[in-house]
Protein backbone atom coordinates (compact mmCIF):
# COMPACT_ATOMS: atom_id res chain seq x y z
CA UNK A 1 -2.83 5.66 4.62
CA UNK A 2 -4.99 8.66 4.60
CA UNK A 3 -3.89 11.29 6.64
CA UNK A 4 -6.26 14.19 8.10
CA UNK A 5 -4.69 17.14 10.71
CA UNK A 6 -8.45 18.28 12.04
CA UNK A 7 -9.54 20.83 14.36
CA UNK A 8 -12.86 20.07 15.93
CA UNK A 9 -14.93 21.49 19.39
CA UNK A 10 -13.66 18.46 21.39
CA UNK A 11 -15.74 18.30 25.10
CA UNK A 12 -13.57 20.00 27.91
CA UNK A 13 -15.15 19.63 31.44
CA UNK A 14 -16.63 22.72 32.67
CA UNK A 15 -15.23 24.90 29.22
CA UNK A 16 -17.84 25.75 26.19
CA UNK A 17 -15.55 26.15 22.98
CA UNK A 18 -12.70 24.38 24.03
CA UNK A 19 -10.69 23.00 21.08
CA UNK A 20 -8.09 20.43 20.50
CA UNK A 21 -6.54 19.20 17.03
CA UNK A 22 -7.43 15.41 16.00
CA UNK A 23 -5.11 13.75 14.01
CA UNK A 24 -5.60 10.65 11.54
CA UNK A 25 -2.57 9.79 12.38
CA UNK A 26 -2.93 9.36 15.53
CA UNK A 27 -6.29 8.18 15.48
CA UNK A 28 -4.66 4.94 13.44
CA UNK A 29 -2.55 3.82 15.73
CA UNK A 30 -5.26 4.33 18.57
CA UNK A 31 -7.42 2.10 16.08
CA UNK A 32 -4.54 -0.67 16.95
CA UNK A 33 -3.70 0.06 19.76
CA UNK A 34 -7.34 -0.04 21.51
CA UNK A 35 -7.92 -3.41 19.69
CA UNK A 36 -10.51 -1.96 17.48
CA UNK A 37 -8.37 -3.01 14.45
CA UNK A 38 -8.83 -7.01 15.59
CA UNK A 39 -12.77 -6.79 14.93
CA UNK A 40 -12.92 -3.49 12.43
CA UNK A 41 -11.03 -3.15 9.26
CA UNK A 42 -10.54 0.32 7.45
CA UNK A 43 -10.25 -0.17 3.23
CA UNK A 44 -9.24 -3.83 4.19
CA UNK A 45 -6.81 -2.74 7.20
CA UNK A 46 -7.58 -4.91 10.12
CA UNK A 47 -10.22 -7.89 11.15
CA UNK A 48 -13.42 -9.65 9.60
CA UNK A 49 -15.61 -9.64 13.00
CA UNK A 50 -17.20 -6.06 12.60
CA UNK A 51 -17.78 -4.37 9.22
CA UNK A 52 -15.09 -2.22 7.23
CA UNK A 53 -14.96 1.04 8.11
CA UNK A 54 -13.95 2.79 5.06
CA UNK A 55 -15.78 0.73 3.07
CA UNK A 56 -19.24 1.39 4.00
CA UNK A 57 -22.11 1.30 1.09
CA UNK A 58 -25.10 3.70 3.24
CA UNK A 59 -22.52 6.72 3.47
CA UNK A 60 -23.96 10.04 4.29
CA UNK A 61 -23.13 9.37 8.03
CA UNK A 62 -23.08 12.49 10.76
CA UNK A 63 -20.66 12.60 13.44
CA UNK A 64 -23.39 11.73 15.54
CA UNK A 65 -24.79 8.87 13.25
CA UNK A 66 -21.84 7.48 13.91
CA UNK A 67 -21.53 8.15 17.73
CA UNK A 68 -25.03 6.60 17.87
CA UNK A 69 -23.82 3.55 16.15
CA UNK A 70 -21.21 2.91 18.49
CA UNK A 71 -23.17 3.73 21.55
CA UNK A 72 -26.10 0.90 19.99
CA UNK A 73 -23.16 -1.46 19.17
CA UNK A 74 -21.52 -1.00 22.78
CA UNK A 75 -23.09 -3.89 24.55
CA UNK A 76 -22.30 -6.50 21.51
CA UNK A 77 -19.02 -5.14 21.45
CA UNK A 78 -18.19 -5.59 25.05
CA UNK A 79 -19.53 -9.03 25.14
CA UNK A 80 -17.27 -9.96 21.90
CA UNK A 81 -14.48 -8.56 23.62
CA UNK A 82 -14.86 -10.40 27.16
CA UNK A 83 -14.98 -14.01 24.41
CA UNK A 84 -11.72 -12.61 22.94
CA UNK A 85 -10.18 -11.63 25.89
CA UNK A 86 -9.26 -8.16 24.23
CA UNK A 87 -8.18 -5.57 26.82
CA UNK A 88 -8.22 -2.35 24.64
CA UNK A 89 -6.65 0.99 26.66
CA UNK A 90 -8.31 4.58 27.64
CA UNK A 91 -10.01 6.36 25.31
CA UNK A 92 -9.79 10.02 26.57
CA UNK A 93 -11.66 13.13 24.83
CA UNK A 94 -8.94 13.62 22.92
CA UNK A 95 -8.68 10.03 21.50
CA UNK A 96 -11.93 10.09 20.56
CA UNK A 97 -11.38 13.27 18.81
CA UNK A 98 -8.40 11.29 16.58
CA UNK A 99 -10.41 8.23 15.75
CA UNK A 100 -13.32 10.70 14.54
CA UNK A 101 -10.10 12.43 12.42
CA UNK A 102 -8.77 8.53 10.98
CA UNK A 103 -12.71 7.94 9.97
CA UNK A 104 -12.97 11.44 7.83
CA UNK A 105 -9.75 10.60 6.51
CA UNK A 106 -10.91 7.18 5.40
CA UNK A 107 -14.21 9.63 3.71
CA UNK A 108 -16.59 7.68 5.94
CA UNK A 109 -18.82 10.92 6.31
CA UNK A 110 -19.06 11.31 2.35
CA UNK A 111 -20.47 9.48 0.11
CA UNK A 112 -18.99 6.20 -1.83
CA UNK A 113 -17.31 7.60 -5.36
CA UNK A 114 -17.05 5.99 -8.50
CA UNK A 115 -14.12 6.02 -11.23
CA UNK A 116 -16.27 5.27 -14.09
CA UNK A 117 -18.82 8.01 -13.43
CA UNK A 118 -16.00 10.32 -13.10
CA UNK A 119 -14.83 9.28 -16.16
CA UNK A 120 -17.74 10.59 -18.16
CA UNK A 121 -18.25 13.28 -16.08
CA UNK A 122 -14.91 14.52 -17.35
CA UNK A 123 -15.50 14.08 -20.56
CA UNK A 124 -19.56 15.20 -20.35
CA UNK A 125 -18.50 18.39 -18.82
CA UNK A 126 -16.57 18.85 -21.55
CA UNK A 127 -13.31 19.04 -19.32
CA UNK A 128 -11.33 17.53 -21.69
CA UNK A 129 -11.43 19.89 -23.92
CA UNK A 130 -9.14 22.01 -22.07
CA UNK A 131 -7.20 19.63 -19.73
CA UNK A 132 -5.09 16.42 -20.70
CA UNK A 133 -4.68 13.46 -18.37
CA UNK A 134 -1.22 13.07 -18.99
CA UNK A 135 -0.04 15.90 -21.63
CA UNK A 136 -1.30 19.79 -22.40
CA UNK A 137 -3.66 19.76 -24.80
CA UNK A 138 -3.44 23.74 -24.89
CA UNK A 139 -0.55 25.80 -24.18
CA UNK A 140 -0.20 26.69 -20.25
CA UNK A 141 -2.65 24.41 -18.97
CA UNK A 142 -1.12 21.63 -16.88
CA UNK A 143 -2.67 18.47 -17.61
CA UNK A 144 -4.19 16.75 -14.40
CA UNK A 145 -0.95 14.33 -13.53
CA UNK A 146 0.39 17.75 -12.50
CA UNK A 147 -2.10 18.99 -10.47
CA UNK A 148 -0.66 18.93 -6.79
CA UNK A 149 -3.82 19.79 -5.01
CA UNK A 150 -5.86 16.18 -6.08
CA UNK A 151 -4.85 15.01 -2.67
CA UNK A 152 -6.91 17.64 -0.74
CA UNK A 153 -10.11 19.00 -1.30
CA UNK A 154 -9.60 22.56 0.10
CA UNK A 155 -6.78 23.08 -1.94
CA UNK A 156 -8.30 21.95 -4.98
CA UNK A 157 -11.28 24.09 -4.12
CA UNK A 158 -8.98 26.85 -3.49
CA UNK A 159 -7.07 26.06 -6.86
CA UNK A 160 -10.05 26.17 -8.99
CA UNK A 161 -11.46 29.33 -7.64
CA UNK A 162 -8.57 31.23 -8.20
CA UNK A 163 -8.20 29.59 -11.65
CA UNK A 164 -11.86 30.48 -12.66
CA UNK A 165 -11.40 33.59 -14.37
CA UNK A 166 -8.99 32.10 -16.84
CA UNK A 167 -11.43 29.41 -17.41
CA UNK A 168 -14.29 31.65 -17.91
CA UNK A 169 -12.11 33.33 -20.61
CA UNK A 170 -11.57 29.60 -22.08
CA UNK A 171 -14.85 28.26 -22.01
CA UNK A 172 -16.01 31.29 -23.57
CA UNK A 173 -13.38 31.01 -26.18
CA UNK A 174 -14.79 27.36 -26.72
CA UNK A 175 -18.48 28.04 -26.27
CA UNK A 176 -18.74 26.23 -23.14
CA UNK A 177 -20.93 27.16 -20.66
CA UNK A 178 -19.40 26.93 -16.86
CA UNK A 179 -20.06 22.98 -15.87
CA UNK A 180 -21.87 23.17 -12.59
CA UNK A 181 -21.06 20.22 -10.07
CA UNK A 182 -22.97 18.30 -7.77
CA UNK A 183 -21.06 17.01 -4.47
CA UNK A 184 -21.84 13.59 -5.83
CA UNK A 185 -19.87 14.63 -9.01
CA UNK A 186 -16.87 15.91 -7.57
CA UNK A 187 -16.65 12.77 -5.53
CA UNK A 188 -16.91 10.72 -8.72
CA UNK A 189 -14.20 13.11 -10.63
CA UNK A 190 -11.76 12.62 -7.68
CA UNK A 191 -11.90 9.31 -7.58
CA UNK A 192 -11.18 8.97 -11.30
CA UNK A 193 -8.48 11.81 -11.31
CA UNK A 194 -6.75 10.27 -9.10
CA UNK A 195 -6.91 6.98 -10.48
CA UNK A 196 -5.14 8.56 -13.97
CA UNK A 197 -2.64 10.63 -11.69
CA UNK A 198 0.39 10.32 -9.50
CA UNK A 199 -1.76 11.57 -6.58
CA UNK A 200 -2.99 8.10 -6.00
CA UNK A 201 0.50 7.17 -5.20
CA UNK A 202 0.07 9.88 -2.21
CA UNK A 203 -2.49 9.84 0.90
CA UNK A 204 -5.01 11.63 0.51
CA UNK A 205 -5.25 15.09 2.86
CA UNK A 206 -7.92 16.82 4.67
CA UNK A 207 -6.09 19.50 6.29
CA UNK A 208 -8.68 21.69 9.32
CA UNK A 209 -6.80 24.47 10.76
CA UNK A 210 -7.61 26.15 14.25
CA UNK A 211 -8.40 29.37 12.60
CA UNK A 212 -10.71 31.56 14.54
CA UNK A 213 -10.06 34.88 11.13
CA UNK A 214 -12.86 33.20 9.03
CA UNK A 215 -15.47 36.78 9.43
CA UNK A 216 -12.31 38.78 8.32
CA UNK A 217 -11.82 36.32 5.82
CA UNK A 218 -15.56 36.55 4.82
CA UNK A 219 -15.55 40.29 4.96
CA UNK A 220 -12.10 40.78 2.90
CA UNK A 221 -12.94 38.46 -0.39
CA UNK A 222 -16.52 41.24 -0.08
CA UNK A 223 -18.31 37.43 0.79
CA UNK A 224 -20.87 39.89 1.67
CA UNK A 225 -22.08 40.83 -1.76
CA UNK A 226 -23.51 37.34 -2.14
CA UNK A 227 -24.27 36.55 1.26
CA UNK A 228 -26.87 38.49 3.79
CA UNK A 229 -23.51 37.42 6.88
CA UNK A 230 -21.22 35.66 8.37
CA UNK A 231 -23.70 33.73 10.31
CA UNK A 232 -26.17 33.25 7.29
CA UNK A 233 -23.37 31.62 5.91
CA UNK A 234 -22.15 29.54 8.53
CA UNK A 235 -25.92 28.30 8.86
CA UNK A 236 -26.02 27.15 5.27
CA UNK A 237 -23.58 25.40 5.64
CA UNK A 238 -23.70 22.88 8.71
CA UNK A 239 -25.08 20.41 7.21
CA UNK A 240 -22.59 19.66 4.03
CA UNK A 241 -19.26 17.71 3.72
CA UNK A 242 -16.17 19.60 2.96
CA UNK A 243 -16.73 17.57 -0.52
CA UNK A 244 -20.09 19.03 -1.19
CA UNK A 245 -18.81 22.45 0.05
CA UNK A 246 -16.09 22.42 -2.66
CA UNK A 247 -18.72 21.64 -4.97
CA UNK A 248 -20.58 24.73 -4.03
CA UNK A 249 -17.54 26.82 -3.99
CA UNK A 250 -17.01 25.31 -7.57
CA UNK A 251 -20.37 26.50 -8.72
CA UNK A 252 -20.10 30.10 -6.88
CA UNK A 253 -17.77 32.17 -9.62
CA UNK A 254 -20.47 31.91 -12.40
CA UNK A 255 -22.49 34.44 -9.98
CA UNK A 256 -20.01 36.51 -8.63
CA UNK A 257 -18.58 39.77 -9.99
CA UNK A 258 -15.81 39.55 -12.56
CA UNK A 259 -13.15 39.30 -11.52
CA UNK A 260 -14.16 37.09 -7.97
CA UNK A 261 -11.34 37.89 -4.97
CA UNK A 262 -8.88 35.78 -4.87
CA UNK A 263 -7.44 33.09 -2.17
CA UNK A 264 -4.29 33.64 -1.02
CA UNK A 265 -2.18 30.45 0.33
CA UNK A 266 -4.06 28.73 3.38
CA UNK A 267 -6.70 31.47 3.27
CA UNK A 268 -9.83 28.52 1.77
CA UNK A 269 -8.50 26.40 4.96
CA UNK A 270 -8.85 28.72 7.42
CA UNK A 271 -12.02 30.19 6.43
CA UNK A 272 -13.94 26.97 6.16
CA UNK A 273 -12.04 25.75 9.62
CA UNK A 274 -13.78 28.26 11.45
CA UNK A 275 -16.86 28.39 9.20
CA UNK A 276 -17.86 24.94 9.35
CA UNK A 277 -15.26 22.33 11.13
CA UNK A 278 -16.56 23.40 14.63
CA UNK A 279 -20.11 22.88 14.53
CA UNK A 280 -20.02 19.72 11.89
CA UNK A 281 -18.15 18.23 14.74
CA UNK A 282 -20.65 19.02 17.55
CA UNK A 283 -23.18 17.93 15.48
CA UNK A 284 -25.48 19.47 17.57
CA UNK A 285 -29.23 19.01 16.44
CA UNK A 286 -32.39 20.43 18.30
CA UNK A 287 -32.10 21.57 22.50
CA UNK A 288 -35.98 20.83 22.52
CA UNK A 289 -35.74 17.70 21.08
CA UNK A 290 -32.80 16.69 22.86
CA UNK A 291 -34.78 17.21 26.52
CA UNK A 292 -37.25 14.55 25.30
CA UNK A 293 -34.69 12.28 24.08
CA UNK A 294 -32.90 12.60 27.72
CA UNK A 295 -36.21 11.96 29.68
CA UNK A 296 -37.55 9.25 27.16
CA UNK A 297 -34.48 7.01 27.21
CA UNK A 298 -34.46 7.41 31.49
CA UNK A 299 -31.24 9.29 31.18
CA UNK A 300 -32.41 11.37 33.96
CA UNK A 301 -32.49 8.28 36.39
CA UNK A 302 -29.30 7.84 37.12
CA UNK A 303 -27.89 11.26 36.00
CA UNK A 304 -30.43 13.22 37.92
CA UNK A 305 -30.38 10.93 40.66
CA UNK A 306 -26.86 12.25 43.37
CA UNK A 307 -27.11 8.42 45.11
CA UNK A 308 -26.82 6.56 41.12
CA UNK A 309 -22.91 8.18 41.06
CA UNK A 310 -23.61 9.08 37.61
CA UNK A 311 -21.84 12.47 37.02
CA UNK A 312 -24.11 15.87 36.78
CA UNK A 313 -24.17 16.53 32.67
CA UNK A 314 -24.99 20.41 32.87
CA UNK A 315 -21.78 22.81 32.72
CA UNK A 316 -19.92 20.73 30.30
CA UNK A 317 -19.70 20.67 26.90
CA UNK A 318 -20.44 17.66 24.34
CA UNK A 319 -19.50 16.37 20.68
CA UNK A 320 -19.80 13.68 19.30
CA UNK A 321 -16.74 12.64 19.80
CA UNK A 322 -16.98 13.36 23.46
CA UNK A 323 -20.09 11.12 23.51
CA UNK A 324 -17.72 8.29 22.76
CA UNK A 325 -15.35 8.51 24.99
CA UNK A 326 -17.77 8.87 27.70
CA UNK A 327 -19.69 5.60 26.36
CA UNK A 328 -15.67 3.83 26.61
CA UNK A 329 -15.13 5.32 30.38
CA UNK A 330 -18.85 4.74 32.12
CA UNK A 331 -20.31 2.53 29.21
CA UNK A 332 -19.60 -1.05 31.06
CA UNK A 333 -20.51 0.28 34.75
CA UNK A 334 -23.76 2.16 33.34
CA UNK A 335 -24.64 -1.08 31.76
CA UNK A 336 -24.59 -3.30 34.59
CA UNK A 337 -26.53 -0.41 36.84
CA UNK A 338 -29.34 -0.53 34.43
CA UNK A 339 -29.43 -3.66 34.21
CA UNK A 340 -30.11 -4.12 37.99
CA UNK A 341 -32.70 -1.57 37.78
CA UNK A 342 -34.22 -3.56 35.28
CA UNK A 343 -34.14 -0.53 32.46
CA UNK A 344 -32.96 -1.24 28.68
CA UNK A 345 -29.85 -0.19 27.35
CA UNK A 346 -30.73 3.38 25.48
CA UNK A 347 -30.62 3.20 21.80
CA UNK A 348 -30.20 6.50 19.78
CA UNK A 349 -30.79 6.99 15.96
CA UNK A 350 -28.48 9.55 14.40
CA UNK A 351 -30.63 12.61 15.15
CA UNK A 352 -31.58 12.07 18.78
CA UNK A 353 -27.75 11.65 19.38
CA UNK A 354 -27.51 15.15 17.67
CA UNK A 355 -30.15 16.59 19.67
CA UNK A 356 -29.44 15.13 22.82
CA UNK A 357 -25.99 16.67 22.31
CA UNK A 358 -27.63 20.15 21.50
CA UNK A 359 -30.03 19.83 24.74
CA UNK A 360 -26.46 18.48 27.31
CA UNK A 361 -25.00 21.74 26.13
CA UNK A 362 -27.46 23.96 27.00
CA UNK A 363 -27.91 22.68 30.16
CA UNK A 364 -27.08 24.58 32.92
């Protein structure tokens, strides 16, 4: 089973910034252990009721796409539990945090791959012209049932960046010009690499570290001579999937200076931990937005309101995953309080979640 150690801004009552590590692991057995698995199946792990998880077709899900989905789903889900008489356990902050871990690991945020696009993709890109599936087909190039990095992105990203300048020298040698990749494309060439390789004898890895060196990182590979800052950077890219970051890192050495700086071990990890694992886990979309999404869906009712016991919101911090585990705790009791006020359950699309998180974190 896919395994992913993750750091991501997990919500801490009354502390901005406080981290925790997810795990896939654990997140697993908290998928069968809160009774998720008897409904939900991951890759064709667990029950018919609810749709696979890992084996969605409309990838491209956020962290709060997802959150949203649950929150919608909550009511159905309750109700199909009371019928079953499933009694699934707590679902703390952290918890949350490792079921949001197990789902990355099972590439729910990125998009579906396929073999047989990979397949000519490698060949297209004129890849095997240097690289054998299962033999050399030039003297000190490993062929790719070798390569020990196919189980993890990062390192593979890390792997070919460092190998670039001997490629450059190859491709030149061969009159090949540097074949540029698309996050789609990797995905595809994964999925068929590993299909040829021992690697799909192994669980796949997504390895996050709780760096907080990624500037120094930044500033000591001279990042700057591409990039206007740290910041700039960091802005770009939000928005992208570790797969679709490798693919840009991929793409990078045909523009830097010859030779480009190299990674040292865990260096790639713990620059893109602190560059981008933090805020793709908040997910946090627009604090504008997010104050109309609060009074719109009559948040403010019973959150606003000191005699509704619904907890004060400002002060605390919010993710995704924290959004969850909040729905678990207060879902059931918020549900029938609305429903004696006669208001409608709140349904969020993926960016209102996003922005509503934004707007509860800058609340004071």
């Amino acid at each position: 089973m896919n395994r992913l150690l993750i750091t991501i801004l997990a919500a801490a009552a009354g502390a901005r910034g406080a981290t925790v590590a997810a795990d896939s692991s654990r997140g697993e057995q908290l998928f069968e252990t809160l009774s998720c698995i008897q409904c939900h199946s991951v890759n064709g792990k667990g029950g018919k009721v609810g749709p696979d998880l890992g084996r969605r077709i409309d990838r491209g899900f956020r962290p709060s796409t997802l959150a949203s989905t649950m929150w919608n789903h909550a009511p159905a889900m309750w109700a199909a539990m009371r019928e079953r008489d499933i009694r699934a356990g707590d679902l703390n902050e952290q918890a949350a945090a490792d079921l949001f871990a197990y789902f990355y690991a099972a590439r729910f945020f990125e998009a579906p791959g396929d073999a047989g696009r990979g397949k000519a993709l490698f060949k297209d890109r004129s890849c095997a012209v240097c690289h054998g599936l299962t033999a050399a087909t030039k003297a000190g190039i490993q062929p790719v049932n070798q390569w020990t990095a196919l189980a993890d992105p990062i390192d593979l990203t890390q792997a070919m960046w460092n190998h670039s300048p001997h490629m450059a020298v190859e491709g030149q040698l061969a009159q090949i010009s540097w074949p540029k990749l698309t996050g789609q494309d990797l995905t595809d060439l994964l999925v068929y690499l590993r299909s040829v390789s021992p690697a799909s004898q192994k669980p796949a890895v997504f390895g996050i570290t709780a760096a907080n060196n990624g500037e120094s990182i930044f500033k000591a590979k001279q990042c700057e001579q591409c990039h206007s800052s740290y910041a700039a950077l960091s802005a770009q890219v939000k928005d992208l999937t570790l797969t679709e970051i490798a693919a840009a890192m991929w793409n990078h050495p045909s523009k830097t200076p010859s030779p480009p700086a190299r990674f040292e071990a865990g260096e790639m990890r713990d620059l893109l931990s602190d560059l981008w694992a933090k805020q793709f886990f908040q997910d946090a979309g627009g604090a504008g937005k997010g104050k109309h999404v609060f009074t719109a869906k009559r948040c403010a009712s019973c959150h606003n309101d000191p005699s509704s016991g619904a907890p004060k919101l400002a002060g605390r911090s919010f993710t995704s995953s924290a959004m969850v585990s909040a729905l678990w705790h207060h879902g059931p009791r918020m549900l029938e309080r609305m429903k004696s006020k006669n208001i409608a359950w709140p349904r969020f699309d993926g960016h209102e979640m996003s922005d509503l998180i934004a707007y509860l974190n800058s609340a004071k």
